[in-house]
Protein backbone atom coordinates (compact mmCIF):
# COMPACT_ATOMS: atom_id res chain seq x y z
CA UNK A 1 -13.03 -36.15 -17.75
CA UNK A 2 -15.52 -38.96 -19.42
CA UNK A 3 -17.53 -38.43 -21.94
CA UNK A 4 -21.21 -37.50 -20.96
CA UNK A 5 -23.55 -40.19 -22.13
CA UNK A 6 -26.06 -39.26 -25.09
CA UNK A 7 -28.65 -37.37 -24.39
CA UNK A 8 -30.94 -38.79 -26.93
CA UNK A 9 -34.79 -39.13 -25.26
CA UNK A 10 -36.69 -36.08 -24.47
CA UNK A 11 -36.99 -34.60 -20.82
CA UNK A 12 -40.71 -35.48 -20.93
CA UNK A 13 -41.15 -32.51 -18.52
CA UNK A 14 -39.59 -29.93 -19.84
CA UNK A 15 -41.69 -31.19 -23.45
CA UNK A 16 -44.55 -30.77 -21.58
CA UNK A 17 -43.71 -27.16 -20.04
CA UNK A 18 -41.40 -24.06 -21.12
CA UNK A 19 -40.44 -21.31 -19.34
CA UNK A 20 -42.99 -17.83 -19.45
CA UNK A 21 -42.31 -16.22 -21.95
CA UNK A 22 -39.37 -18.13 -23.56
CA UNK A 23 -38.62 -16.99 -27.04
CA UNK A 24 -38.69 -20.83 -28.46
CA UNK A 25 -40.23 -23.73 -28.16
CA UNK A 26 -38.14 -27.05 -27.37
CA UNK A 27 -39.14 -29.71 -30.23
CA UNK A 28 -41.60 -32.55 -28.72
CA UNK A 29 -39.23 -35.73 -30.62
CA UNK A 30 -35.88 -36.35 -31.39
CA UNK A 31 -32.95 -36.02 -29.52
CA UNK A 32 -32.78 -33.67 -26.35
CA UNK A 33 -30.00 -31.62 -27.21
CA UNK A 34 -28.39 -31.04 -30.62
CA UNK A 35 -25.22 -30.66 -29.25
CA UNK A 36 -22.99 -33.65 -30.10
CA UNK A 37 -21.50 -35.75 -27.50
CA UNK A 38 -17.53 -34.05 -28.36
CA UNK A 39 -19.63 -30.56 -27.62
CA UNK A 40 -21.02 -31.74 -24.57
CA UNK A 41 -17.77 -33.41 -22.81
CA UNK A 42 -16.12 -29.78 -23.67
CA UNK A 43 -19.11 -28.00 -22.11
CA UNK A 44 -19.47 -29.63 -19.15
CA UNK A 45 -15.75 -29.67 -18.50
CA UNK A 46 -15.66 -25.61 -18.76
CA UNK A 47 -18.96 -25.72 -16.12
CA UNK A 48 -16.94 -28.10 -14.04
CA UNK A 49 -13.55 -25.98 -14.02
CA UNK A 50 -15.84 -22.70 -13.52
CA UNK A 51 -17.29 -24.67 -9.95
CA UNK A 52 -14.09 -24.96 -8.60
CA UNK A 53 -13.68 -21.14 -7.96
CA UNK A 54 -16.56 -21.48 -5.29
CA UNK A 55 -14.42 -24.36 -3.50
CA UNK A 56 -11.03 -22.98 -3.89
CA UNK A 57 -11.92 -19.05 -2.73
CA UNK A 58 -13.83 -20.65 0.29
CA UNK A 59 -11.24 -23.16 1.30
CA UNK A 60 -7.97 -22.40 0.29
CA UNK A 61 -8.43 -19.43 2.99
CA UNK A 62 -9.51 -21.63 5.53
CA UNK A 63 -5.76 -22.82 7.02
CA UNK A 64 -4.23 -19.31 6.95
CA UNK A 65 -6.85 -18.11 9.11
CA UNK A 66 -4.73 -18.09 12.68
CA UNK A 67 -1.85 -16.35 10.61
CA UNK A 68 -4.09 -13.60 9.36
CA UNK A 69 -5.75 -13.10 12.76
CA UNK A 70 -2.11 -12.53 13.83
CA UNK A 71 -1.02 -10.21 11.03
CA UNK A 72 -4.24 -8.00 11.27
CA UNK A 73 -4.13 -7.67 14.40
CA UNK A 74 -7.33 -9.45 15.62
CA UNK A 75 -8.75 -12.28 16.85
CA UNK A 76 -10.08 -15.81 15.09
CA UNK A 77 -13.45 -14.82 15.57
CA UNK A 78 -13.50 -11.36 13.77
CA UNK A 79 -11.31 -13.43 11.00
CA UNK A 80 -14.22 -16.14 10.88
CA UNK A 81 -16.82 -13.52 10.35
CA UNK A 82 -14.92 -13.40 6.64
CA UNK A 83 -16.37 -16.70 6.90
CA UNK A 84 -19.76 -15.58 7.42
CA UNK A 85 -19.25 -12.56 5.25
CA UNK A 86 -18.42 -15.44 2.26
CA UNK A 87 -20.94 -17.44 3.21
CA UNK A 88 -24.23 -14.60 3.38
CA UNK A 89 -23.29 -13.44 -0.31
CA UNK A 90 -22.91 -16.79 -1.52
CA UNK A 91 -26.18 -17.41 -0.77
CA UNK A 92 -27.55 -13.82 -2.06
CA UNK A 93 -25.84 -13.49 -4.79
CA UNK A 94 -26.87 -16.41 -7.19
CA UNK A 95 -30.34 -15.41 -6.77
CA UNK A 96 -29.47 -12.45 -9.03
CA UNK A 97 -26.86 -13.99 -11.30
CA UNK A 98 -28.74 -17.46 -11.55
CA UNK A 99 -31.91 -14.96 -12.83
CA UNK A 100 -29.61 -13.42 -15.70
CA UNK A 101 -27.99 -16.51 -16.72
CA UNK A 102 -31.83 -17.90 -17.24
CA UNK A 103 -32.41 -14.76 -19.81
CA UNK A 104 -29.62 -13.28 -21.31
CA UNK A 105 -27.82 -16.79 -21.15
CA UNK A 106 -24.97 -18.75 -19.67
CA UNK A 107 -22.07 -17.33 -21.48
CA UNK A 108 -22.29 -13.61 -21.06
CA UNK A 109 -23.34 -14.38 -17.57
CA UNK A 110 -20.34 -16.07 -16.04
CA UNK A 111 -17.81 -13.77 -17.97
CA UNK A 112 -19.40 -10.89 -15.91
CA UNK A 113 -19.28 -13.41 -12.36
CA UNK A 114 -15.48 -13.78 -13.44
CA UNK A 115 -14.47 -9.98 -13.88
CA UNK A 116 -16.13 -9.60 -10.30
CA UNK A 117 -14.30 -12.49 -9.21
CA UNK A 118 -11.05 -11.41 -10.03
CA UNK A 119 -11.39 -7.55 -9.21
CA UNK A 120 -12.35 -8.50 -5.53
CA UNK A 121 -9.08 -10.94 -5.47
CA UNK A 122 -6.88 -8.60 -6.76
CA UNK A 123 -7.91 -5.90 -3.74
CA UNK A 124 -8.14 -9.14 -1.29
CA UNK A 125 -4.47 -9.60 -2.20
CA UNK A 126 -3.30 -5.92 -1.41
CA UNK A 127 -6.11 -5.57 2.17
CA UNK A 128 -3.90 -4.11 5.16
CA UNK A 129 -7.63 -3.98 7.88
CA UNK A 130 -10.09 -6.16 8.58
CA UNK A 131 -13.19 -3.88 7.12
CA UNK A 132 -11.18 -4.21 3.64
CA UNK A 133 -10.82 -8.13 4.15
CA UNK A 134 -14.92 -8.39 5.10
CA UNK A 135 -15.92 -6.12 2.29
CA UNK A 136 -13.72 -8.00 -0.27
CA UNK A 137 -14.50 -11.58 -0.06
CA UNK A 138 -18.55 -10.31 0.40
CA UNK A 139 -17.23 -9.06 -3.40
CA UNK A 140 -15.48 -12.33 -4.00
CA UNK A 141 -18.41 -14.30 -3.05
CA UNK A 142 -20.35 -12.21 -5.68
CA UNK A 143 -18.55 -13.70 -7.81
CA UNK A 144 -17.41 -16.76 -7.44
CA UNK A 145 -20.78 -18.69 -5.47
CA UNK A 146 -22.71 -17.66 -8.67
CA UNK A 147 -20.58 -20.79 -11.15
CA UNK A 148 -22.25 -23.47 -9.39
CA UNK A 149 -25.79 -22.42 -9.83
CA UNK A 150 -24.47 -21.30 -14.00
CA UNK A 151 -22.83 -24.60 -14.36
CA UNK A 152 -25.87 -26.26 -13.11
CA UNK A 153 -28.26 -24.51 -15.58
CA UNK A 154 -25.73 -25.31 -18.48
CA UNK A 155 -25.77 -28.99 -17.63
CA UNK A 156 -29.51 -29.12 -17.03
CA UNK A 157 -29.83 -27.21 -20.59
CA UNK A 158 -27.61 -29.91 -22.64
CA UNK A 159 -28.24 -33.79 -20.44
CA UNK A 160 -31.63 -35.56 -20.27
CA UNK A 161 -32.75 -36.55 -16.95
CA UNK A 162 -32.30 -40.04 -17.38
CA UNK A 163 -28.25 -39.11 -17.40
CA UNK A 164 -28.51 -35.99 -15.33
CA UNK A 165 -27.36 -37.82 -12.25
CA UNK A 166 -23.84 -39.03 -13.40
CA UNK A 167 -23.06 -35.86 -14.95
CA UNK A 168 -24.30 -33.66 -11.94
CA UNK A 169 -21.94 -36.49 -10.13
CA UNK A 170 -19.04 -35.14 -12.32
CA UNK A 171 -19.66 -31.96 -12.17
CA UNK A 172 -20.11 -31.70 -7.99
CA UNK A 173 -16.52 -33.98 -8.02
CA UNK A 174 -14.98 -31.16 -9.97
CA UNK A 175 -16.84 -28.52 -7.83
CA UNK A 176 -15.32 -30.11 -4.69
CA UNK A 177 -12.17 -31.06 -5.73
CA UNK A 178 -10.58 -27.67 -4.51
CA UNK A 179 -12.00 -29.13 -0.72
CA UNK A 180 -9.24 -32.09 -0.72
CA UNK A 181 -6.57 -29.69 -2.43
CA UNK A 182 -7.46 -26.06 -1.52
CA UNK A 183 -6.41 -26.22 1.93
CA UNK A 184 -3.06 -27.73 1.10
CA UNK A 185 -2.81 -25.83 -1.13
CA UNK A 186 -3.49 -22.77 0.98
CA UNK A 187 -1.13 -24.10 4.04
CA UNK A 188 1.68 -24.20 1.17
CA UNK A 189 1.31 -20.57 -0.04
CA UNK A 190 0.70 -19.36 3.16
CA UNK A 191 3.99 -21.07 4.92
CA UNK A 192 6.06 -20.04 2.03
CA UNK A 193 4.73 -16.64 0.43
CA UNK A 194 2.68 -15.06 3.26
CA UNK A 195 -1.36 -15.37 3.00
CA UNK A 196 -1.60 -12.84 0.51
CA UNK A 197 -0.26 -14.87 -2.29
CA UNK A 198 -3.16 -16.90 -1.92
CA UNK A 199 -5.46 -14.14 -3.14
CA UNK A 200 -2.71 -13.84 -6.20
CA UNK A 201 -3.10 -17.09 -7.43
CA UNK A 202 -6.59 -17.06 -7.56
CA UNK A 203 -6.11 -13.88 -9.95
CA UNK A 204 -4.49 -15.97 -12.08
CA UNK A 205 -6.37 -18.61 -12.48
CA UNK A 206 -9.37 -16.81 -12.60
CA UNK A 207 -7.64 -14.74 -15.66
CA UNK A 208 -6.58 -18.22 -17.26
CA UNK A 209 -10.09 -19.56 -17.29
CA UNK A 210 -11.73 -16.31 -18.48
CA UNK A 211 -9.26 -15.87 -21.52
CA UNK A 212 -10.74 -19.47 -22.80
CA UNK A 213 -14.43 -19.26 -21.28
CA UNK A 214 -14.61 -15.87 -23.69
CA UNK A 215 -12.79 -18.13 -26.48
CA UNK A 216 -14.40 -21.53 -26.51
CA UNK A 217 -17.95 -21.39 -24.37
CA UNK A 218 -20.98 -21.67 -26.75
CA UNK A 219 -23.90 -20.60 -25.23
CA UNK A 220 -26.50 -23.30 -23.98
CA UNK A 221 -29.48 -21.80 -22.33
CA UNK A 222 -32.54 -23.55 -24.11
CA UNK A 223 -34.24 -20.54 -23.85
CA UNK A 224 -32.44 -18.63 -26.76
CA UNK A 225 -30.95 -21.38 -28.34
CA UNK A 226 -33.31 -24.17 -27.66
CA UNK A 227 -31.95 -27.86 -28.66
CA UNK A 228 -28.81 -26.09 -29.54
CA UNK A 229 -29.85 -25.61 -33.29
CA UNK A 230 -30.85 -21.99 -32.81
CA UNK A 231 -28.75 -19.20 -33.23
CA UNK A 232 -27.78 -17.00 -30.45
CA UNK A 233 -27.23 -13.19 -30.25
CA UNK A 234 -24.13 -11.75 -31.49
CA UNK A 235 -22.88 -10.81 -27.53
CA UNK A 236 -23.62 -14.71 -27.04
CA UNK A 237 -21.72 -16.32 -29.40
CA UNK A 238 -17.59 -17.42 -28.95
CA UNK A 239 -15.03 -17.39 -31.98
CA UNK A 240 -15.25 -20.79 -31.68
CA UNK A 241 -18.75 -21.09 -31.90
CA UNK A 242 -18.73 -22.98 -35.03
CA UNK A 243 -16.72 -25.81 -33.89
CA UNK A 244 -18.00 -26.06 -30.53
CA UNK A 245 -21.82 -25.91 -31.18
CA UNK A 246 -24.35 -27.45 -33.46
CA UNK A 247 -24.66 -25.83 -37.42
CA UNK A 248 -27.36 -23.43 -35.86
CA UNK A 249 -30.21 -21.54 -38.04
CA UNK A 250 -31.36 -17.49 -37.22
CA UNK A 251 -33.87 -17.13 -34.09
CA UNK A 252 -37.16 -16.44 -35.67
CA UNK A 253 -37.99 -12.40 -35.17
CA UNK A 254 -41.61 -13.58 -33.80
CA UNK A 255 -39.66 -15.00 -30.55
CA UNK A 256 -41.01 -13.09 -27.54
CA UNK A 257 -38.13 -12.08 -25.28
CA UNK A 258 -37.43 -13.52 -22.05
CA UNK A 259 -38.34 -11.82 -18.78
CA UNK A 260 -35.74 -10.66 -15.80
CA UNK A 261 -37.17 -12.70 -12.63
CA UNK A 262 -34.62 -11.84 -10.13
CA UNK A 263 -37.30 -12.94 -7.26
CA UNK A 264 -37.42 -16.66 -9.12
CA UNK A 265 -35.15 -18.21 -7.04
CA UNK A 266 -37.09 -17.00 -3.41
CA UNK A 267 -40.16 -17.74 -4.91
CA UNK A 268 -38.79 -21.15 -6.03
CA UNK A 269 -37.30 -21.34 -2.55
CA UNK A 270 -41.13 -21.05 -0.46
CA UNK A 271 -42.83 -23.83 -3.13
CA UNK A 272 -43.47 -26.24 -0.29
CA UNK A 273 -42.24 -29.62 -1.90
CA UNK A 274 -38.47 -27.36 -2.30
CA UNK A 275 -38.56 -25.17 1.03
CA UNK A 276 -38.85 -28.57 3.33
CA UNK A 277 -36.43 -30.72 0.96
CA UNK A 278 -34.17 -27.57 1.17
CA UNK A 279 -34.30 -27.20 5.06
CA UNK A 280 -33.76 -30.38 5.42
CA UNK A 281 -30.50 -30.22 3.31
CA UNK A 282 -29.32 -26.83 5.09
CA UNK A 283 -28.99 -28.66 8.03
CA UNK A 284 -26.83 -30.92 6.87
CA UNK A 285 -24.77 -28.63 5.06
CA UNK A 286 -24.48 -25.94 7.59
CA UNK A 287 -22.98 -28.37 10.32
CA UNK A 288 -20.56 -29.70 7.74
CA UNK A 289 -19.63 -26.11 7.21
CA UNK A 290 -19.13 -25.80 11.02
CA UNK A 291 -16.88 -28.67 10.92
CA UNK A 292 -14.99 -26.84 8.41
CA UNK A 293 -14.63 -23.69 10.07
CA UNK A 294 -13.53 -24.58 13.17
CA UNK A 295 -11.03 -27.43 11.83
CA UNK A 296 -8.44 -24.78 11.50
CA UNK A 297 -8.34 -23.28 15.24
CA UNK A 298 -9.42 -26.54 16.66
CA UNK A 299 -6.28 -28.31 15.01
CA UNK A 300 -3.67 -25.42 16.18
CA UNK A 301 -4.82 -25.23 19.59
CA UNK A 302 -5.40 -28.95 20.08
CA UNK A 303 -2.26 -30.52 18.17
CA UNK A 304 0.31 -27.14 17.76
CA UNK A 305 0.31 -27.58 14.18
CA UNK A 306 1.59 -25.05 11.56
CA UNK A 307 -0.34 -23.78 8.78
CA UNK A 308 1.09 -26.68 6.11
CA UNK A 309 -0.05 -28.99 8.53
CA UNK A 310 -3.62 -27.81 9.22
CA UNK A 311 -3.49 -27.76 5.45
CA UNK A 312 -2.63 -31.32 5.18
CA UNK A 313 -5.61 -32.05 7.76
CA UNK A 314 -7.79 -31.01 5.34
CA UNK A 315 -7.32 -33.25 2.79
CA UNK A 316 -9.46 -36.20 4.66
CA UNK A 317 -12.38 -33.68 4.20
CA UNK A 318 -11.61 -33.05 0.34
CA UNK A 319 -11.96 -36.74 -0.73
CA UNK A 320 -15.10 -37.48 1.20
CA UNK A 321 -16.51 -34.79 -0.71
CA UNK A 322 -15.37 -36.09 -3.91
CA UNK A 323 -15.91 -40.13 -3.25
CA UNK A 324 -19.89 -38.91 -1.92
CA UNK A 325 -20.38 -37.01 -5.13
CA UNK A 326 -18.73 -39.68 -7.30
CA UNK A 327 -20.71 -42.91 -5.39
CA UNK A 328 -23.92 -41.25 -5.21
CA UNK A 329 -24.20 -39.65 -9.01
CA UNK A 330 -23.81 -43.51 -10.01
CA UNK A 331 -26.46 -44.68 -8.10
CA UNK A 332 -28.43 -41.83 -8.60
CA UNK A 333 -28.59 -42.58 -12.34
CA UNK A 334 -28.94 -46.61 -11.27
CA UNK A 335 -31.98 -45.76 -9.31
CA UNK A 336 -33.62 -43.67 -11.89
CA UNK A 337 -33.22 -46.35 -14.53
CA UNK A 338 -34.54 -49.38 -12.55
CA UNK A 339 -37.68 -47.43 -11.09
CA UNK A 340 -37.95 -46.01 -15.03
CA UNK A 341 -38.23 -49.13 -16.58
CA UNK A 342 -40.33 -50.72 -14.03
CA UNK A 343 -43.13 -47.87 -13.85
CA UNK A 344 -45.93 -48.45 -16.14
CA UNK A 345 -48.53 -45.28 -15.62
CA UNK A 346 -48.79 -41.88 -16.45
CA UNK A 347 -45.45 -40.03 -17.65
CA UNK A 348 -46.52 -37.11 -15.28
CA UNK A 349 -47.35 -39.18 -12.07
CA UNK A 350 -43.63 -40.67 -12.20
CA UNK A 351 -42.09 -40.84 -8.63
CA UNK A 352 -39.15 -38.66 -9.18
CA UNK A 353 -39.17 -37.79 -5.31
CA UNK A 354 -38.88 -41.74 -4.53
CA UNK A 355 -36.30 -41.92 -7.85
CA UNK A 356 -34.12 -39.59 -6.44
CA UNK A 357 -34.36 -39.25 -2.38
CA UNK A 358 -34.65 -43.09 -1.60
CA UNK A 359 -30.98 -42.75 -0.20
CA UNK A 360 -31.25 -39.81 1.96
CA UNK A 361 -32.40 -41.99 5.03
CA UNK A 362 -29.00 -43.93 4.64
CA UNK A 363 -26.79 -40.65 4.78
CA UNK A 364 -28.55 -38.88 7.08
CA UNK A 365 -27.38 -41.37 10.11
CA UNK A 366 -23.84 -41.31 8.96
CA UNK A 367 -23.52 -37.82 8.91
CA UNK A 368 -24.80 -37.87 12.69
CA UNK A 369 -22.06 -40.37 13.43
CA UNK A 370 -19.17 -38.34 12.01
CA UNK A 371 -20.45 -35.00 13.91
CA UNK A 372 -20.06 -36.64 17.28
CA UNK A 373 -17.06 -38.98 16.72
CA UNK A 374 -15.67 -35.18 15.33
CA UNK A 375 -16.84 -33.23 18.32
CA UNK A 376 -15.97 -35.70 20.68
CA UNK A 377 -12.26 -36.95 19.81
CA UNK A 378 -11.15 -33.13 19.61
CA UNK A 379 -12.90 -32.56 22.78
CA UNK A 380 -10.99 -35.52 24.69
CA UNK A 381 -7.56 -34.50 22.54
CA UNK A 382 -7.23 -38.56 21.16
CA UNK A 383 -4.88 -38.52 18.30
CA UNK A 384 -5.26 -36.48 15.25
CA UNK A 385 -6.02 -39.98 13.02
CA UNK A 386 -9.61 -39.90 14.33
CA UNK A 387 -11.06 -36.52 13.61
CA UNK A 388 -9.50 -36.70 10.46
CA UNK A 389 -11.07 -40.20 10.04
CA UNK A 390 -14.06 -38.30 10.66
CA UNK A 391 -13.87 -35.56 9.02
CA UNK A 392 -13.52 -37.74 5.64
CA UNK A 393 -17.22 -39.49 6.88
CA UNK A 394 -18.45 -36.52 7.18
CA UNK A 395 -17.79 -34.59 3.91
CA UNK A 396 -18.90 -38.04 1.95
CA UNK A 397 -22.64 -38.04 4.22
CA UNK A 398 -23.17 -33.83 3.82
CA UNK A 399 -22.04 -33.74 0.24
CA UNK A 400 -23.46 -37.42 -0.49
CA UNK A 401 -27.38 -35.54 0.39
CA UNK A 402 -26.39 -32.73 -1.37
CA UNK A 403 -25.14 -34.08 -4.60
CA UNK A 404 -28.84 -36.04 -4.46
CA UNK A 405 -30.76 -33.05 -3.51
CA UNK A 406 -29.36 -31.21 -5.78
CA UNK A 407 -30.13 -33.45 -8.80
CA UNK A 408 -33.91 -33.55 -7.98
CA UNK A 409 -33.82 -29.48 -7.90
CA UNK A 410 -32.93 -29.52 -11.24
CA UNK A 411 -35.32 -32.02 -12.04
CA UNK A 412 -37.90 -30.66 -11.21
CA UNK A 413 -37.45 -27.59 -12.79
CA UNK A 414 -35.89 -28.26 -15.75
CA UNK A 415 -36.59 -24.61 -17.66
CA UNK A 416 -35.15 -22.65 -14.86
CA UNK A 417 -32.58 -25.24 -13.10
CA UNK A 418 -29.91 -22.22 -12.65
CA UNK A 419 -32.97 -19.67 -10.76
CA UNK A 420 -33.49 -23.46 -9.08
CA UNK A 421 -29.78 -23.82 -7.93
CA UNK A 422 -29.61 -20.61 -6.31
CA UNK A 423 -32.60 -21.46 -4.19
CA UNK A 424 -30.68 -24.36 -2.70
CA UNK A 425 -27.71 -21.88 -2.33
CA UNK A 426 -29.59 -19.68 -0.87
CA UNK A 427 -30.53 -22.03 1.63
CA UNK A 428 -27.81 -23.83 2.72
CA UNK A 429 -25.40 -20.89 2.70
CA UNK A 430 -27.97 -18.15 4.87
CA UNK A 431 -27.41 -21.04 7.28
CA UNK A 432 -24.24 -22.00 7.44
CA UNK A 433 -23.16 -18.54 7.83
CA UNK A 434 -25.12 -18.36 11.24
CA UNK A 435 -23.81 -21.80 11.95
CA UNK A 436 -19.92 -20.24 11.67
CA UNK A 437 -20.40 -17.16 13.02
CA UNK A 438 -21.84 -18.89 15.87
CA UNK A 439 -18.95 -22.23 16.38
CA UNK A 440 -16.83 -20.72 18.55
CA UNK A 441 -18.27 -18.54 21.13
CA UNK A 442 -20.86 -22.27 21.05
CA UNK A 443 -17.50 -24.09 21.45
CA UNK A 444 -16.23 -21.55 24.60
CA UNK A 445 -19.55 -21.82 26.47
CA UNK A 446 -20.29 -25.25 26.48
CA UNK A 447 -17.15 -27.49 24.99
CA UNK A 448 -16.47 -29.30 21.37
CA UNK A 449 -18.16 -32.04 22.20
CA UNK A 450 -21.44 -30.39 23.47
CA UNK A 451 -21.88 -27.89 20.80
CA UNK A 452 -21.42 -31.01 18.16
CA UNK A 453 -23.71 -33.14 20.36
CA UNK A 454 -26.05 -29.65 20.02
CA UNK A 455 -26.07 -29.69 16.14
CA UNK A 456 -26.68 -33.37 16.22
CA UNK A 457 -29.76 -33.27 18.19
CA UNK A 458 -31.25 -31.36 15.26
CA UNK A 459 -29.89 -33.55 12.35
CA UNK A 460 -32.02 -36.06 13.91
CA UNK A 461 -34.88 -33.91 14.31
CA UNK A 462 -34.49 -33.26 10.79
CA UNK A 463 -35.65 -36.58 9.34
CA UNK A 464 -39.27 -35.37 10.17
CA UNK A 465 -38.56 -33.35 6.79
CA UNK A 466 -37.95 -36.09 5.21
CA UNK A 467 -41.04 -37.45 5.99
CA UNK A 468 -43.03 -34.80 5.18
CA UNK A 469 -41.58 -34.44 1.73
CA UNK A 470 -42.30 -38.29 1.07
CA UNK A 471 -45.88 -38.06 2.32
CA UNK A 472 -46.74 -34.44 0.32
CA UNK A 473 -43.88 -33.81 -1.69
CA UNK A 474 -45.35 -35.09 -4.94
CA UNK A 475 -48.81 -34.21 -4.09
CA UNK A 476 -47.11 -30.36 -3.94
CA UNK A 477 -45.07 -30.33 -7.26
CA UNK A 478 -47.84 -31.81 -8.91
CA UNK A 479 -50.36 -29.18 -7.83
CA UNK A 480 -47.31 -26.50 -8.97
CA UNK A 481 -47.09 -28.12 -12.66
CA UNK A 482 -50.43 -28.25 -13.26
CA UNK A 483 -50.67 -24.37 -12.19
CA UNK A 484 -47.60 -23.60 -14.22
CA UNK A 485 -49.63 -24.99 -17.26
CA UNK A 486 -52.42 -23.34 -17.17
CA UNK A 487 -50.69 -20.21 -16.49
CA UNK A 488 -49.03 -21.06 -20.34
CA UNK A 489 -52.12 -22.19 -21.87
CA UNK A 490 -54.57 -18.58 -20.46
């Protein structure tokens, strides 16, 4: 992985406003974050590797789904509502692990998220019913869905904004990664060692990365160890602390202490400027996810393939993921730059909504494009080449919006970007569990093609969302700041 670029100007925002109750105050000059560039390349990498778990728990299931149906004894529809099982407590579940990581800190956080993690796997591996296979991965979920929103807040706590948007790039590349190479890999384990060894692989790399995340992770939340130069608790801090963080002095004792807000992340959800932006992003995602989902059945039925195959199948998916998050992470920080250096007034009346959602419009229209040419060439059984063709234009449109989207959450809430993350989780997953639990009966009723055509009607619809959040959006977070300040100063 590249180096991050120094951090070295202040967020302006997050100089301007701290989190209640946050036990220290984040210096107004000097460089963002203490931690040195070495520190930071090392810290996003572990917040990186932690994403994957998300990715590779949702995914690498995905092509052994017919085979499981068969060995359980059930039907691809009760084996899909695993799916939507995954996909409800992946939305619920950050908004309580997102809330610790924002008090008692990142580290001690996701070591707790990983001992979940691989407890549920471990059961997962040895499930003989269905009950046991729905109550597990809701556990999974619990676990795993909870890294993205931690490695958000870690990456938020150590890069400026002005280089947020290539690292967030990185870091949703590395997050997605398991989409291009889960399913293979998942086809593989299945076809060779039955479907439960994929549940025993993710024990083991789950215990791999836990063994060094207790080693080398500092902690980063700015909210107990501010620019990095104050010292953490004694739960917080890794043997390697030393080498891996800034020469740190003693938290002063007249720190208040941070307050549990499990609710943050609704409440951050229903601010108007985030709950149309977010909408408008959930129903993107959610018929991506559909996509997904019904790849898997829609592939065996359509083209007889085994489960290496539908594996393979998914790999189109995996790099459009990947090349969106890449592309757009570039430009993201390209666009923030140019409209930086051109804008002349008030620090606090910068257009980060124009800044960061310019490109939206462009995605938007290719996603609709890739649903039908998806829908439509499984529907009419043309070769294989061109849902798999669009497949890959899909995943680079849905996870092109998201990677933007996802930048300007943490934005614009720079003190509390992991509570902010799980709001957009919490989102996109609620629906894209109704949209899979809901694919194929859609898909027996009125055809492939019509129940794509369906979800595309509303994609368009959508873009009135858009508009609304350029007309008001600002006007909104504005009015939200300004509240949030005096709330400090009373």
């Amino acid at each position: 992985m590249s180096h991050p670029p120094d951090s070295d100007a202040t967020d302006s925002d997050e100089r301007h406003q701290s989190e209640e109750g946050a036990p220290v105050t984040v210096p107004t000059s000097g460089p963002y974050s203490r931690f040195t560039r070495r520190q930071r390349s090392v810290i996003v990498a572990l917040a990186t590797v932690s994403a994957t778990f998300s990715g590779f728990a949702s995914n690498i299931y995905f092509p052994a789904i017919p085979r499981i149906a068969e060995d359980l004894h059930t039907t691809i529809e009760n084996i899909n509502l695993t799916v939507t099982t995954y996909m409800v407590f992946q939305a619920l579940a950050p908004t309580l692990w997102g809330a610790l990581s924002d008090v008692y800190g990142r580290r001690v956080t996701l070591m707790c998220t990983f001992v979940v993690f691989i407890g549920a796997s471990i059961g997962l591996a040895l499930s003989e019913h269905l009950y046991q296979l729905l109550i597990l991965r809701a556990l999974q979920s619990s676990g795993s869905a909870s890294t993205i929103a931690i490695g958000s807040g870690m990456i938020g706590d150590v890069t400026a904004r002005e280089a947020r948007g290539g690292i967030m790039g990185l870091f949703q590349a590395g997050l997605l990664m398991p989409l291009a190479i889960g399913p293979v890999l998942g086809g593989v384990l299945s076809d060779t060692l039955g479907w439960r060894s994929i549940f025993w692989f993710l024990v083991i790399y789950g215990g791999t990365y836990l063994a060094a995340l207790v080693v080398v992770l500092p902690e980063t939340l700015r909210g107990l160890v501010g620019d990095g130069s104050i010292l953490p608790p004694r739960i917080s801090r890794a043997p390697l602390d030393r080498i891996l963080a800034p020469p740190r002095a003693p938290q002063p004792t007249t720190a208040k202490k941070l307050k549990l807000d499990i609710v943050a992340p609704i409440r951050i959800l229903f601010y108007p400027e985030v709950f149309v932006t977010l909408l408008f992003l959930s129903l993107h995602y959610a018929t991506w996810q559909m996509a997904v989902t019904a790849q898997s059945s829609l592939f065996k039925s359509t083209y007889g393939l085994n489960d290496l195959q539908i594996g393979l199948t998914f790999l189109g998916n995996g790099f459009g993921c990947m090349l969106g998050t890449l592309t757009t992470g570039k430009l993201l920080d390209h666009d923030y730059k140019r409209m930086h250096a051109r804008f002349t007034g008030d620090p606090a009346d910068f257009p980060i909504e124009h800044a960061r959602l310019r490109t939206v419009w462009c995605w938007s229209p290719l996603q609709w494009f890739a649903m039908l040419l998806f829908g439509w060439t499984l529907d009419k059984h043309l070769h294989m080449a061109a849902p798999i063709v669009a497949s890959f234009v899909l995943a680079w449109a849905a996870m092109s919006i998201q990677s933007v989207i996802s930048t300007y959450i943490v934005d614009v809430f720079p003190t509390k970007s992991a509570s902010a993350t799980a709001a957009l989780n919490l989102a996109r997953c609620l629906l894209g569990a109704a949209t899979t639990a809901a694919v194929e009966p859609t898909m027996k009723r009125i055809g492939t093609g019509w129940t794509f055509t369906l979800w595309t009607g509303l994609l368009v619809l959508s873009l009135l969302l858009l508009g609304v959040q350029n007309r008001w959006g600002a006007v909104w977070r504005r009015r939200r700041e300004a509240r949030e300040r005096d709330k400090e100063n009373a």
